[in-house]
C-alpha atoms as a PDB file:
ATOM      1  CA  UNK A   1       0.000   0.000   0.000  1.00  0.00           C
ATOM      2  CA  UNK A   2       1.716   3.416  -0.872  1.00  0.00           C
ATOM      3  CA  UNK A   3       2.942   5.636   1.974  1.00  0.00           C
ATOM      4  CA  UNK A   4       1.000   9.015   2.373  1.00  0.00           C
ATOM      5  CA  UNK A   5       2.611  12.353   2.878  1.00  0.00           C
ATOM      6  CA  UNK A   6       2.072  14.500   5.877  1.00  0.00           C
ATOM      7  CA  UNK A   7       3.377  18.118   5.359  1.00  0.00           C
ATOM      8  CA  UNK A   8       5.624  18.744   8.330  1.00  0.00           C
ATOM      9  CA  UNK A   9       4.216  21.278  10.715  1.00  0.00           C
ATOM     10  CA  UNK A  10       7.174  23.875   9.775  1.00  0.00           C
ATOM     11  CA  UNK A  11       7.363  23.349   5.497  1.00  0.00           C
ATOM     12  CA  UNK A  12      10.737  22.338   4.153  1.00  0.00           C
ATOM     13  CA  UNK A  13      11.732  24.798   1.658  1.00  0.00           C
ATOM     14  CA  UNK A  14      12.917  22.854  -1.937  1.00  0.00           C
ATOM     15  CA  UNK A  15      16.206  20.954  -1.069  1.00  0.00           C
ATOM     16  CA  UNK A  16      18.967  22.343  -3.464  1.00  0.00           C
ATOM     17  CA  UNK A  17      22.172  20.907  -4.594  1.00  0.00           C
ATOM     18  CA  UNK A  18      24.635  19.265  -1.997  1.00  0.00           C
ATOM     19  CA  UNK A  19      22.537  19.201   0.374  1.00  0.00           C
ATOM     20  CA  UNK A  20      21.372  16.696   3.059  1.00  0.00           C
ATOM     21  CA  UNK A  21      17.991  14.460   3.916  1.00  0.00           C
ATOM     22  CA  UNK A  22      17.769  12.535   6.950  1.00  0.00           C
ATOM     23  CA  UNK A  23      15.448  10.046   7.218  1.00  0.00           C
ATOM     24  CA  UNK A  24      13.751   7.587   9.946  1.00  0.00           C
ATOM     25  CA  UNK A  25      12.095   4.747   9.536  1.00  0.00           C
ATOM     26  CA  UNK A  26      10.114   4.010  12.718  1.00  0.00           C
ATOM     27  CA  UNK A  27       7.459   1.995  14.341  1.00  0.00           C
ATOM     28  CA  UNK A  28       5.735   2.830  17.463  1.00  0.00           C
ATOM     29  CA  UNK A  29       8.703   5.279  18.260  1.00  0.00           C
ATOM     30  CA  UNK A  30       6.514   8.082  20.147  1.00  0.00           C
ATOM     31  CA  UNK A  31       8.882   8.585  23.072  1.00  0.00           C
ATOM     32  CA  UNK A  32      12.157   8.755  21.226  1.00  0.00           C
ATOM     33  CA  UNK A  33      11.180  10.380  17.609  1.00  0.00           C
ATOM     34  CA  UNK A  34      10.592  14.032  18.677  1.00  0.00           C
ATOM     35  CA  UNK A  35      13.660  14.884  20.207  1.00  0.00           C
ATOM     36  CA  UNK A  36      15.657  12.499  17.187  1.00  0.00           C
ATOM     37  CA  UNK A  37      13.857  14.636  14.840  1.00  0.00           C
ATOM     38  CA  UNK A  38      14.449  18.176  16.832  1.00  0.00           C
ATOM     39  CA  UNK A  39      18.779  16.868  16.982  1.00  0.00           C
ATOM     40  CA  UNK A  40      18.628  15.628  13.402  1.00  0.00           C
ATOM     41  CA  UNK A  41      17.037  19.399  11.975  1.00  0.00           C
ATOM     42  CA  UNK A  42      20.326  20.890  13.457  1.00  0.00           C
ATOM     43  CA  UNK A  43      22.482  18.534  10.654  1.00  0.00           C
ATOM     44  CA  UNK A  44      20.520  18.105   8.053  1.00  0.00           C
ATOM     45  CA  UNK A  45      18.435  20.245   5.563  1.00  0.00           C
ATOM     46  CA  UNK A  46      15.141  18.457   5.810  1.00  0.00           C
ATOM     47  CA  UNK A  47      14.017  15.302   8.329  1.00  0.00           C
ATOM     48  CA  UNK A  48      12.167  12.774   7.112  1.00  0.00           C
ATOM     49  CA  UNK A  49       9.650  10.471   9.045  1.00  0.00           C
ATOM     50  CA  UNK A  50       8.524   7.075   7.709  1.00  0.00           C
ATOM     51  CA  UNK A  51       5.611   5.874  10.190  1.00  0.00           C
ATOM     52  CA  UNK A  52       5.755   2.229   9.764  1.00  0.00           C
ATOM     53  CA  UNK A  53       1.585   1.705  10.691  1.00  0.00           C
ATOM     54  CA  UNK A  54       2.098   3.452  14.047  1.00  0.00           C
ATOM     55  CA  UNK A  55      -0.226   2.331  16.679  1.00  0.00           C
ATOM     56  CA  UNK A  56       0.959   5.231  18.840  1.00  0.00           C
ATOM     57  CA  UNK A  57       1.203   8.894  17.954  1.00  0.00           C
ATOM     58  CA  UNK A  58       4.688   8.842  16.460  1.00  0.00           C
ATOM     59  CA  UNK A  59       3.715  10.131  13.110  1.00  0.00           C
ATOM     60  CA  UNK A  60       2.138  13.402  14.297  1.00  0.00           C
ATOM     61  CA  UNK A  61       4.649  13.813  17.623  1.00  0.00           C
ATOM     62  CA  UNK A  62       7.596  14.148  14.361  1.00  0.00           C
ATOM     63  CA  UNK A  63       4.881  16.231  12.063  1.00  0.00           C
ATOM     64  CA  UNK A  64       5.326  18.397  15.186  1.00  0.00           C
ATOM     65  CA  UNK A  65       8.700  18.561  15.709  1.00  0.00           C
ATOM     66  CA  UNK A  66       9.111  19.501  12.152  1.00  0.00           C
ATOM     67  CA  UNK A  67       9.760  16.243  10.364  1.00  0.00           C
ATOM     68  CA  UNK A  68       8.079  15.488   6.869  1.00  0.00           C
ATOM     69  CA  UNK A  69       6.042  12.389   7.569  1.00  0.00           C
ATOM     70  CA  UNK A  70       5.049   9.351   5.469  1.00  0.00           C
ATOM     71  CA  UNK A  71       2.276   6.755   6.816  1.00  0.00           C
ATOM     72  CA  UNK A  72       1.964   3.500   5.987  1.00  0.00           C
ATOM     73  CA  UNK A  73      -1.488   2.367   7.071  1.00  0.00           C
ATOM     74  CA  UNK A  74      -0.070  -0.789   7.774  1.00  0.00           C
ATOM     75  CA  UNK A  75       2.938  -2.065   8.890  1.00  0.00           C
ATOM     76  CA  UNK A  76       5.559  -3.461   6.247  1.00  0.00           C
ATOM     77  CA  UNK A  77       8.506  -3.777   8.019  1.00  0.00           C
ATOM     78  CA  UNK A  78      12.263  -1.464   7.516  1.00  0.00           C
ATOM     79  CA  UNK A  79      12.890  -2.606   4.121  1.00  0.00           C
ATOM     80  CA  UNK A  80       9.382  -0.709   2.925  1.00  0.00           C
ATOM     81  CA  UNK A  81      10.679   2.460   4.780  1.00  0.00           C
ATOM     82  CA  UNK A  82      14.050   2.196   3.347  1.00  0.00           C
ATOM     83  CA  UNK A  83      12.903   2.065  -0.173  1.00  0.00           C
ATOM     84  CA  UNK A  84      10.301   4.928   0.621  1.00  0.00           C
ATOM     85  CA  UNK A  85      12.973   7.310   2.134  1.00  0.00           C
ATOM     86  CA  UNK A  86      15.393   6.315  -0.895  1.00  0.00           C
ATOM     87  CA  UNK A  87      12.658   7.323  -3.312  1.00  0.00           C
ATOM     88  CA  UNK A  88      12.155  10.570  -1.403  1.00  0.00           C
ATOM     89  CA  UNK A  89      15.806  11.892  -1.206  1.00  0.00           C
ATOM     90  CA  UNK A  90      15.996  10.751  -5.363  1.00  0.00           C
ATOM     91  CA  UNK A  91      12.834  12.513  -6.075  1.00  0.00           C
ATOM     92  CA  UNK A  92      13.814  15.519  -4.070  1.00  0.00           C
ATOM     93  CA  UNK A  93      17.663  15.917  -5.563  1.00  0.00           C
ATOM     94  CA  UNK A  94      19.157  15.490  -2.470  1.00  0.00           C
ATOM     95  CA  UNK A  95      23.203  14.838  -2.809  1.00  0.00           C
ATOM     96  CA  UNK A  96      22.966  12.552   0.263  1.00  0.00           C
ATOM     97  CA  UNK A  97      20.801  10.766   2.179  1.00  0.00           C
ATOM     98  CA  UNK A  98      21.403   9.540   6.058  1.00  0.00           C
ATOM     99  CA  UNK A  99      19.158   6.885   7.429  1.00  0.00           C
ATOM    100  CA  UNK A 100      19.447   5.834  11.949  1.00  0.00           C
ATOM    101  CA  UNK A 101      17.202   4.127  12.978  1.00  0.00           C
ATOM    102  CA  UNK A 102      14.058   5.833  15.574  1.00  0.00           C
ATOM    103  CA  UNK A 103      14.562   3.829  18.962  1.00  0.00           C
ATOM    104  CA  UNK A 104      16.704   6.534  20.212  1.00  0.00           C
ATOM    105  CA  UNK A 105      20.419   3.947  19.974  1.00  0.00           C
ATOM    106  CA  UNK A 106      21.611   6.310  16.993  1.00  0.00           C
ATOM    107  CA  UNK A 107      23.104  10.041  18.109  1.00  0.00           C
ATOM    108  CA  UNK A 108      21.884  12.390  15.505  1.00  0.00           C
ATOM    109  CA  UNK A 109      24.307  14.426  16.652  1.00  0.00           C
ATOM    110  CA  UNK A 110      26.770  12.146  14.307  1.00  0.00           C
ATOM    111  CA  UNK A 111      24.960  12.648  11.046  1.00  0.00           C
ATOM    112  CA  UNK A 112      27.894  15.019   9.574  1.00  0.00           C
ATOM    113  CA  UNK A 113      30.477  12.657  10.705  1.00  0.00           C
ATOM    114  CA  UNK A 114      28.113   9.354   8.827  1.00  0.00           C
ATOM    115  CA  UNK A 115      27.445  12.124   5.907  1.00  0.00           C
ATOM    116  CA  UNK A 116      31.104  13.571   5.603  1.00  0.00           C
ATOM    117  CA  UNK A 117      32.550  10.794   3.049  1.00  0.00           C
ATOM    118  CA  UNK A 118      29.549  10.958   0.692  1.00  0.00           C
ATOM    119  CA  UNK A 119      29.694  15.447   0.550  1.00  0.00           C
ATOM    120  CA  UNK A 120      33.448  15.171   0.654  1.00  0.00           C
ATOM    121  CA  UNK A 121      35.384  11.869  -0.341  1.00  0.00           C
ATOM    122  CA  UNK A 122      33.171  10.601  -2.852  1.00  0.00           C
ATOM    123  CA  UNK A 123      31.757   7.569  -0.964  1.00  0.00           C
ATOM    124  CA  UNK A 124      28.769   6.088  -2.587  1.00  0.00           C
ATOM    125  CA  UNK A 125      27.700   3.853   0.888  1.00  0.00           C
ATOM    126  CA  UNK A 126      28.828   4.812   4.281  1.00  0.00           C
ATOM    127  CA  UNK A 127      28.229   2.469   7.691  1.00  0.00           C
ATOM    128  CA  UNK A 128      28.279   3.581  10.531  1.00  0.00           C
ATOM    129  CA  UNK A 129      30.127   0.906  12.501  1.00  0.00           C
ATOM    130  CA  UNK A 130      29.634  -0.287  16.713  1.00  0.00           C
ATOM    131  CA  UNK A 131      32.846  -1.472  15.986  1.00  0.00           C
ATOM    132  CA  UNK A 132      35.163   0.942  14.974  1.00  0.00           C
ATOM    133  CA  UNK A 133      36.250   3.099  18.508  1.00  0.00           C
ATOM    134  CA  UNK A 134      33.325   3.230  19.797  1.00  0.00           C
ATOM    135  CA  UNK A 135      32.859   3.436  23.573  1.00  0.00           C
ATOM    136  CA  UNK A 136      29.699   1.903  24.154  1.00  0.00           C
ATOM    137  CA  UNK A 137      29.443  -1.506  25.866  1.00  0.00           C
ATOM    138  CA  UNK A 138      28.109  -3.577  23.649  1.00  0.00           C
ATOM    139  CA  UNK A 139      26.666  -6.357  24.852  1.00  0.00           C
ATOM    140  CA  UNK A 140      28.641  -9.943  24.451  1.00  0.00           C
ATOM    141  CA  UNK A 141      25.617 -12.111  22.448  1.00  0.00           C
ATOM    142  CA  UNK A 142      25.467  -8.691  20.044  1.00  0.00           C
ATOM    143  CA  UNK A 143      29.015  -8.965  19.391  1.00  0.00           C
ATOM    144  CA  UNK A 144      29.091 -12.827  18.449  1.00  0.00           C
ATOM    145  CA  UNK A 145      25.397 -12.691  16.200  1.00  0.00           C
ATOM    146  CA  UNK A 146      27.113  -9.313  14.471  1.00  0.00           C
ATOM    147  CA  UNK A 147      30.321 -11.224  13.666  1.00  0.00           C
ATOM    148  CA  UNK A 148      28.796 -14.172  12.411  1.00  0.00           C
ATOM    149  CA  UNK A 149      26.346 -12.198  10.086  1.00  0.00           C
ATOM    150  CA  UNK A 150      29.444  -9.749   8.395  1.00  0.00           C
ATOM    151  CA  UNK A 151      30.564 -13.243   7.814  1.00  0.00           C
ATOM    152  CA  UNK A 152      28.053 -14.447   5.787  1.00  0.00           C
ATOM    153  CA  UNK A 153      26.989 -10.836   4.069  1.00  0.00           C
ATOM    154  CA  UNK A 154      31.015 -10.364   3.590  1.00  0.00           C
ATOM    155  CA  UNK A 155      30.941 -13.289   1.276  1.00  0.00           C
ATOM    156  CA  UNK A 156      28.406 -11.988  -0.723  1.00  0.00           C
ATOM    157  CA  UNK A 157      30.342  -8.535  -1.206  1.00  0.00           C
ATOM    158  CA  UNK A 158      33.678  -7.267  -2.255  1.00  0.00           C
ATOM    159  CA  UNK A 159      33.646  -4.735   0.838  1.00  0.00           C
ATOM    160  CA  UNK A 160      34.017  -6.359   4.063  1.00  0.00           C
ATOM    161  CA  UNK A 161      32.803  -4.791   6.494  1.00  0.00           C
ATOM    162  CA  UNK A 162      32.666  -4.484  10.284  1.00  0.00           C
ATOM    163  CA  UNK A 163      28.651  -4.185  11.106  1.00  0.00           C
ATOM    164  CA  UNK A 164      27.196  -4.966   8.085  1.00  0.00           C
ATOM    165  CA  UNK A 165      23.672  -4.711  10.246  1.00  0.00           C
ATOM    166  CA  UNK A 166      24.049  -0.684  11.407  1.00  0.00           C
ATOM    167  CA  UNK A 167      20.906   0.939  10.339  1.00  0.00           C
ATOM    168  CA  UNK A 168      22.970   4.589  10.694  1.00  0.00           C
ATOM    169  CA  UNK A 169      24.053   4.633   7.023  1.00  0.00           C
ATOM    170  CA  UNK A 170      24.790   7.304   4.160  1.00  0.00           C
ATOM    171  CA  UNK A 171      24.085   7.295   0.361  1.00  0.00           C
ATOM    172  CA  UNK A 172      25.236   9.448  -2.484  1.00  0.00           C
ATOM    173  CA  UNK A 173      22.953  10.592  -5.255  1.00  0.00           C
ATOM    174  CA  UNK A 174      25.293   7.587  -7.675  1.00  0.00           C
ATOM    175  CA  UNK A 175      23.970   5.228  -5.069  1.00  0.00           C
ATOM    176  CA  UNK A 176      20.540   6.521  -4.846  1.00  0.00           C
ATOM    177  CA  UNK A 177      20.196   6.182  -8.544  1.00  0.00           C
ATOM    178  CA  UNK A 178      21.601   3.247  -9.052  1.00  0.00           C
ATOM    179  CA  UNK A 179      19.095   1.478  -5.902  1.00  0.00           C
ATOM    180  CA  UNK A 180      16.025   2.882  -8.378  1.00  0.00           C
ATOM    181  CA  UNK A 181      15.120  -0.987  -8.721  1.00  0.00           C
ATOM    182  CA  UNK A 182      16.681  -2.222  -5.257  1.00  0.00           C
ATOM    183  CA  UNK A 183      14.501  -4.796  -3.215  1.00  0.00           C
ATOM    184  CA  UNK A 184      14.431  -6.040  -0.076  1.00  0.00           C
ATOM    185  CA  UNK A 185      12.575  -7.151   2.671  1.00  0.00           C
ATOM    186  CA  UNK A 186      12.160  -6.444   6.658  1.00  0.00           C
ATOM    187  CA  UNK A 187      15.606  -6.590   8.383  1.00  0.00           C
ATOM    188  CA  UNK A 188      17.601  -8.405   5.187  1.00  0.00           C
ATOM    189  CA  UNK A 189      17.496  -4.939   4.215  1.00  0.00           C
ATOM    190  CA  UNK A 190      21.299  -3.710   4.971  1.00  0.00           C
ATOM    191  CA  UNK A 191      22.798  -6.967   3.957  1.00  0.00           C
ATOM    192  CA  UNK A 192      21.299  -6.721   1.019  1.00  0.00           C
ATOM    193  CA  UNK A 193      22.315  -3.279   0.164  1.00  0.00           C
ATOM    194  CA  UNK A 194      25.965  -4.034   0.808  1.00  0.00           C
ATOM    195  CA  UNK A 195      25.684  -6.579  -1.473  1.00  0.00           C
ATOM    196  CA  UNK A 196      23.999  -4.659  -3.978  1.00  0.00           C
ATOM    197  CA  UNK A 197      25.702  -1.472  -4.741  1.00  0.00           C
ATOM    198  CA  UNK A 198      28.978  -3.528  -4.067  1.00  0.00           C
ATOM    199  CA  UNK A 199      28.197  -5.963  -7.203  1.00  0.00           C
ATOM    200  CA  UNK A 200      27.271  -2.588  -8.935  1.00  0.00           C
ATOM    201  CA  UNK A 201      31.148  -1.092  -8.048  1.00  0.00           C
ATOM    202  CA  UNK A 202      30.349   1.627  -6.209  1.00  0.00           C
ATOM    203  CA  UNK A 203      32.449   2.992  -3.378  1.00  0.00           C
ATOM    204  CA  UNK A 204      31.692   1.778   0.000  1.00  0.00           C
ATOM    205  CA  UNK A 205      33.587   3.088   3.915  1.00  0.00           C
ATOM    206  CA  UNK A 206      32.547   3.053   7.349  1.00  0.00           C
ATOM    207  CA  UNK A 207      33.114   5.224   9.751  1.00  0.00           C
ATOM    208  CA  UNK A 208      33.062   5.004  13.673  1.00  0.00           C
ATOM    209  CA  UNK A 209      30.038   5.709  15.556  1.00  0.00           C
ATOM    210  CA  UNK A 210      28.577   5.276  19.048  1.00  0.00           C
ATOM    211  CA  UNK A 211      25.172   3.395  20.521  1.00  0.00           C
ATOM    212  CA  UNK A 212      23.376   2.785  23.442  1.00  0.00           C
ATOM    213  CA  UNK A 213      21.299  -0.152  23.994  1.00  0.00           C
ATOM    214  CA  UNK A 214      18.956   1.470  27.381  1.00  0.00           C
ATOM    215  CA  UNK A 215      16.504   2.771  24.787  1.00  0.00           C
ATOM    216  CA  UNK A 216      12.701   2.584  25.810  1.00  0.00           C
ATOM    217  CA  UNK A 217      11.741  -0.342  23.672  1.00  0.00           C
ATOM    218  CA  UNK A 218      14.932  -2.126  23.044  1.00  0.00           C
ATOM    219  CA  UNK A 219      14.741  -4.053  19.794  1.00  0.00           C
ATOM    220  CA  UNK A 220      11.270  -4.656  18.650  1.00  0.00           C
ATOM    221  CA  UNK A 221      12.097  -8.334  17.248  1.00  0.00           C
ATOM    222  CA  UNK A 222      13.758 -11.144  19.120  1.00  0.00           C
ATOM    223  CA  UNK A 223      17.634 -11.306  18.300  1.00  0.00           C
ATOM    224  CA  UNK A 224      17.948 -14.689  17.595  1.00  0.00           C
ATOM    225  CA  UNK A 225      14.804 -14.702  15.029  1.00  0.00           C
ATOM    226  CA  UNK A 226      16.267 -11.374  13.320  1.00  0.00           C
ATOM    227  CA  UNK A 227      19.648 -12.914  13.046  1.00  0.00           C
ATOM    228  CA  UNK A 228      18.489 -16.677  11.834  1.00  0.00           C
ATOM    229  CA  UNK A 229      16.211 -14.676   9.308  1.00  0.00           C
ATOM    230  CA  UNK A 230      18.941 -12.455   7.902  1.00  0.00           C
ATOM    231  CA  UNK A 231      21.293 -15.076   7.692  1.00  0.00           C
ATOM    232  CA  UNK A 232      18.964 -17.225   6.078  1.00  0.00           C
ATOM    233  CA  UNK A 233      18.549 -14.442   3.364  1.00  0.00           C
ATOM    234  CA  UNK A 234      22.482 -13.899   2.743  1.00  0.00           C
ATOM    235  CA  UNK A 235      23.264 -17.626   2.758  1.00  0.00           C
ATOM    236  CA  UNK A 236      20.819 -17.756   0.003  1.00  0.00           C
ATOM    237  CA  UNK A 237      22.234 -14.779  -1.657  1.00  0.00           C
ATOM    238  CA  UNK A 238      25.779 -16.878  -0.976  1.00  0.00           C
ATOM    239  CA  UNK A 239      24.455 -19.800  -2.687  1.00  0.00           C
ATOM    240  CA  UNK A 240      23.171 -18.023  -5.590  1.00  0.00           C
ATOM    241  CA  UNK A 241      26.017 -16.213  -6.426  1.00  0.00           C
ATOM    242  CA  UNK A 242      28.726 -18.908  -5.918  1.00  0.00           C
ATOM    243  CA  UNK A 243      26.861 -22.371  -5.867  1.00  0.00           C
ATOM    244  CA  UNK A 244      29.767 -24.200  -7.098  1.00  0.00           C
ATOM    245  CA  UNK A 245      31.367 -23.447  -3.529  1.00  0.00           C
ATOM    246  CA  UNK A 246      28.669 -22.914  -1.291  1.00  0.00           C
ATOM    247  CA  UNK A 247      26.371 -26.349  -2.584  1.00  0.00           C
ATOM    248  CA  UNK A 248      29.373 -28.244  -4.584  1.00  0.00           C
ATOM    249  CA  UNK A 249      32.194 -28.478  -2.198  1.00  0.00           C
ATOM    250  CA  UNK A 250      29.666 -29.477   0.960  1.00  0.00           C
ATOM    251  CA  UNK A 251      28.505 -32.038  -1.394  1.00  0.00           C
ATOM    252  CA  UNK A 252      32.290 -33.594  -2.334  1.00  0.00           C
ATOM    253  CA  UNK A 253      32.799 -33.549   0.936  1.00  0.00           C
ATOM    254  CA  UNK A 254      29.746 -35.333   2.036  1.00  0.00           C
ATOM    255  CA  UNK A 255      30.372 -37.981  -0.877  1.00  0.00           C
ATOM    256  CA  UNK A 256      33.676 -38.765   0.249  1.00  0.00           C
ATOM    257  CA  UNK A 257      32.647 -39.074   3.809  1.00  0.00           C
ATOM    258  CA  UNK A 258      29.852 -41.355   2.599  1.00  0.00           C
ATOM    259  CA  UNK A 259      32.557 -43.360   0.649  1.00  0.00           C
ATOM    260  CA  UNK A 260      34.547 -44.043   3.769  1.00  0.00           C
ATOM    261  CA  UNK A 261      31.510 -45.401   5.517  1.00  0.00           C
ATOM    262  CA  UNK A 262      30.539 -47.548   2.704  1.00  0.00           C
ATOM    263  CA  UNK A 263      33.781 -48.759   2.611  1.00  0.00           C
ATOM    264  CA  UNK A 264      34.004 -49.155   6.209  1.00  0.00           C
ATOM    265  CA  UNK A 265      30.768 -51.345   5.998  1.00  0.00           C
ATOM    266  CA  UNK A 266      32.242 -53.619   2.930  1.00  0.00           C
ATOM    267  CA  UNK A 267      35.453 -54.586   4.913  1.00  0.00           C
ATOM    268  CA  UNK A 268      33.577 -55.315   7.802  1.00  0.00           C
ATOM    269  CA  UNK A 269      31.057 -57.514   6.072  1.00  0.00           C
ATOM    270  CA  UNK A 270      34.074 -59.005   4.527  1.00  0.00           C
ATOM    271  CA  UNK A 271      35.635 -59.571   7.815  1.00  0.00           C
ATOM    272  CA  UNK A 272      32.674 -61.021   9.473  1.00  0.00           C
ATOM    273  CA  UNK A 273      29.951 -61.549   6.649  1.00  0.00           C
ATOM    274  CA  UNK A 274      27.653 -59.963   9.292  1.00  0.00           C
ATOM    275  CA  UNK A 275      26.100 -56.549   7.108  1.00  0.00           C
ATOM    276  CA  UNK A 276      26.967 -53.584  10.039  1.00  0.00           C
ATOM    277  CA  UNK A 277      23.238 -52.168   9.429  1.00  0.00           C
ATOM    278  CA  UNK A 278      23.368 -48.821  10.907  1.00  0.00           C
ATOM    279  CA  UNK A 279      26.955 -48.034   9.214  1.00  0.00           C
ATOM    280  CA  UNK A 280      25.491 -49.291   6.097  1.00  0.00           C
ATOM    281  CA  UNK A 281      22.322 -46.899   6.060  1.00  0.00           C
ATOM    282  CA  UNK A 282      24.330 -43.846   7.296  1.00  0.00           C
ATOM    283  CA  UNK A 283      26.712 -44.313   4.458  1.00  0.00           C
ATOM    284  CA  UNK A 284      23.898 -44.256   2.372  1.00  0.00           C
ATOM    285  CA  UNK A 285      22.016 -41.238   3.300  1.00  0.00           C
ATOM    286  CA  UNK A 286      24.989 -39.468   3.939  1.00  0.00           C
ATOM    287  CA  UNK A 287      25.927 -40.413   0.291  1.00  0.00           C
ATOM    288  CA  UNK A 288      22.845 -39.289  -1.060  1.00  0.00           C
ATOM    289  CA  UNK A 289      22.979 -36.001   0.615  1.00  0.00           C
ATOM    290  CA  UNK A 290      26.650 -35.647  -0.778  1.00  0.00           C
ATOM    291  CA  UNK A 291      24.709 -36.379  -4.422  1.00  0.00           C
ATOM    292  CA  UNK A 292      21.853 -34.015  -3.852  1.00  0.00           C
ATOM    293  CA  UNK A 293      24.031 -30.807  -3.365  1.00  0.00           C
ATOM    294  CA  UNK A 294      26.231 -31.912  -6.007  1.00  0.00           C
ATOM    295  CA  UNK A 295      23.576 -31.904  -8.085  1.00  0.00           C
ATOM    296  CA  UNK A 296      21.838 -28.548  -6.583  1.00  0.00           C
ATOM    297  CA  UNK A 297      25.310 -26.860  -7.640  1.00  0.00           C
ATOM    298  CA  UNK A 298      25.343 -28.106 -10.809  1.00  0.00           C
ATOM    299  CA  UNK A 299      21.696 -26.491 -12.123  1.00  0.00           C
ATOM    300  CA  UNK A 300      21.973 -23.420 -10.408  1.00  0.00           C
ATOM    301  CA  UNK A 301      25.758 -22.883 -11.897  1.00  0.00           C
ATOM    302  CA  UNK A 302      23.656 -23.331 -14.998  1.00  0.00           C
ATOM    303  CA  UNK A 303      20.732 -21.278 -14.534  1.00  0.00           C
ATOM    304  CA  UNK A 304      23.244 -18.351 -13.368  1.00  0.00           C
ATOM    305  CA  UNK A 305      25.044 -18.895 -16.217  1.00  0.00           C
ATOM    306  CA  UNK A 306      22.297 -18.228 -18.761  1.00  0.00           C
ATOM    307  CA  UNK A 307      21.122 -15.509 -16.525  1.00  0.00           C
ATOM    308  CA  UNK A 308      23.888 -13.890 -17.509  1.00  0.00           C
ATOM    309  CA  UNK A 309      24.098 -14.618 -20.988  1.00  0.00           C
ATOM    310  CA  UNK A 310      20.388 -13.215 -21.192  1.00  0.00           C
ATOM    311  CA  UNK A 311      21.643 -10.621 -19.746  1.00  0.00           C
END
């Protein structure tokens, strides 16, 4: 369902040039958004709001405070307000857009610092890292999930980077245009971008940033369900892009594990003429899982390869 515009309670004047949109993509942020929206006006030349299907007063608390708003009447998750705000800042002819998230862990306060390498080093993505001098305490169970997801997303990318999951993020108009027919879903949504504009060879830093984690709501999905579904979504990505490695050499393996157990079985019956049953049928199905991957590589090397040659 398209987002509808709410005209800010002070009007934006027409964003020339250079200059700056920051944008929030919120749900049920009432407590936090006003005075993120107040601190963000100071760095940036208009704030944008997108009210994820509120069931609080969040949208019209950041109309208030100045922000332009969009509504979605229902909720469709970050990705949706990602794209919207990305649409927005293209639309508008902004030079660079800055997205934190509305919880209140993002200082808005460090916008120019996130912005900086787009206006002035000709960075197309910028991300803001946890991990890069900051001087918050970031909890130990954060730390591990984060490490094991710029893992998986890092495979998928030429950049590696060091919180491939910060929400506080910068793009340049290149990388605005070149998202036009981006697409992603809920949290898969920075993952995904990394991977995107890096397959598209545009310029990608990170720069150091701080966050607190005593914010009103804390994180409004589970950790462990967020991090099982993004890394479900980049170890498909993963297997897409490379399926020779990520299905085929699981598969080898698997077959020549299988092999040894066969074999294992054989000399024993040989030895004893008694058939070891439970070797026997794990040598099997391990063998035939070794065969099904193998196979799984094999057609979607081939479908990516005419892909391409469609392409």
């Amino acid at each position: 369902m398209p987002a509808v515009a709410l005209p800010p309670a002070t009007e934006p004047s027409p964003a020339p040039p250079g200059r700056v949109l920051a944008a929030v993509p919120c749900f049920n942020e009432g407590l936090t958004i006003g005075s993120l929206v107040l601190k963000a006006r100071e760095h940036a030349d208009e704030v944008l709001v997108i009210d994820d299907g509120s069931g609080d007063d969040t949208g019209e608390i950041a109309r208030l405070s100045g922000a332009t708003v969009l509504v979605h009447e229902r909720q469709q998750g970050k990705a949706a307000g990602v794209l919207d705000a990305m649409g927005y800042a293209r639309e508008h002819g902004y030079a660079a857009l800055v997205l934190f998230d509305g919880d209140g862990q993002h200082n808005p306060d460090e916008i120019p610092g996130v912005a900086a390498p787009v206006l002035e080093a000709g960075a197309d993505l910028v991300i803001g890292s946890r991990f890069l001098g900051t001087v918050a305490e970031i909890p130990l169970y954060r730390r591990f999930g984060q490490k094991v997801l710029n893992l998986f997303t890092n495979a998928t990318a030429d950049f590696k980077s060091t919180d491939s999951q910060s929400g506080f993020r910068a793009l340049s108009r290149r990388a605005l245009l070149a998202t036009e027919r981006f697409v992603s879903e809920g949290y898969n949504v920075e993952s995904d971008m990394i991977t995107y504009l890096s397959a598209r060879g545009l310029a990608i830093a990170e720069v150091p940033i701080s966050v607190r984690y005593e914010v009103p709501h804390k994180h409004k999905k589970n950790p462990v369900t967020h991090g099982m579904g993004v890394l479900a979504n980049v170890a498909a990505l993963i297997g897409a892009r490379s399926p020779l490695i990520f299905f085929g050499i699981p598969g080898l393996a698997l077959l020549l594990a299988g092999a040894a157990v066969d074999a294992y079985a054989i000399s024993t019956f040989s030895a004893s003429h008694q058939v070891p049953v439970l070797v026997a049928v794990v040598g099997g199905l391990v063998t035939v899982a070794g065969l099904l991957l193998v196979g799984a590589a094999l057609v979607l090397k081939s479908v990516s390869m005419l892909l391409r040659h469609r392409r």
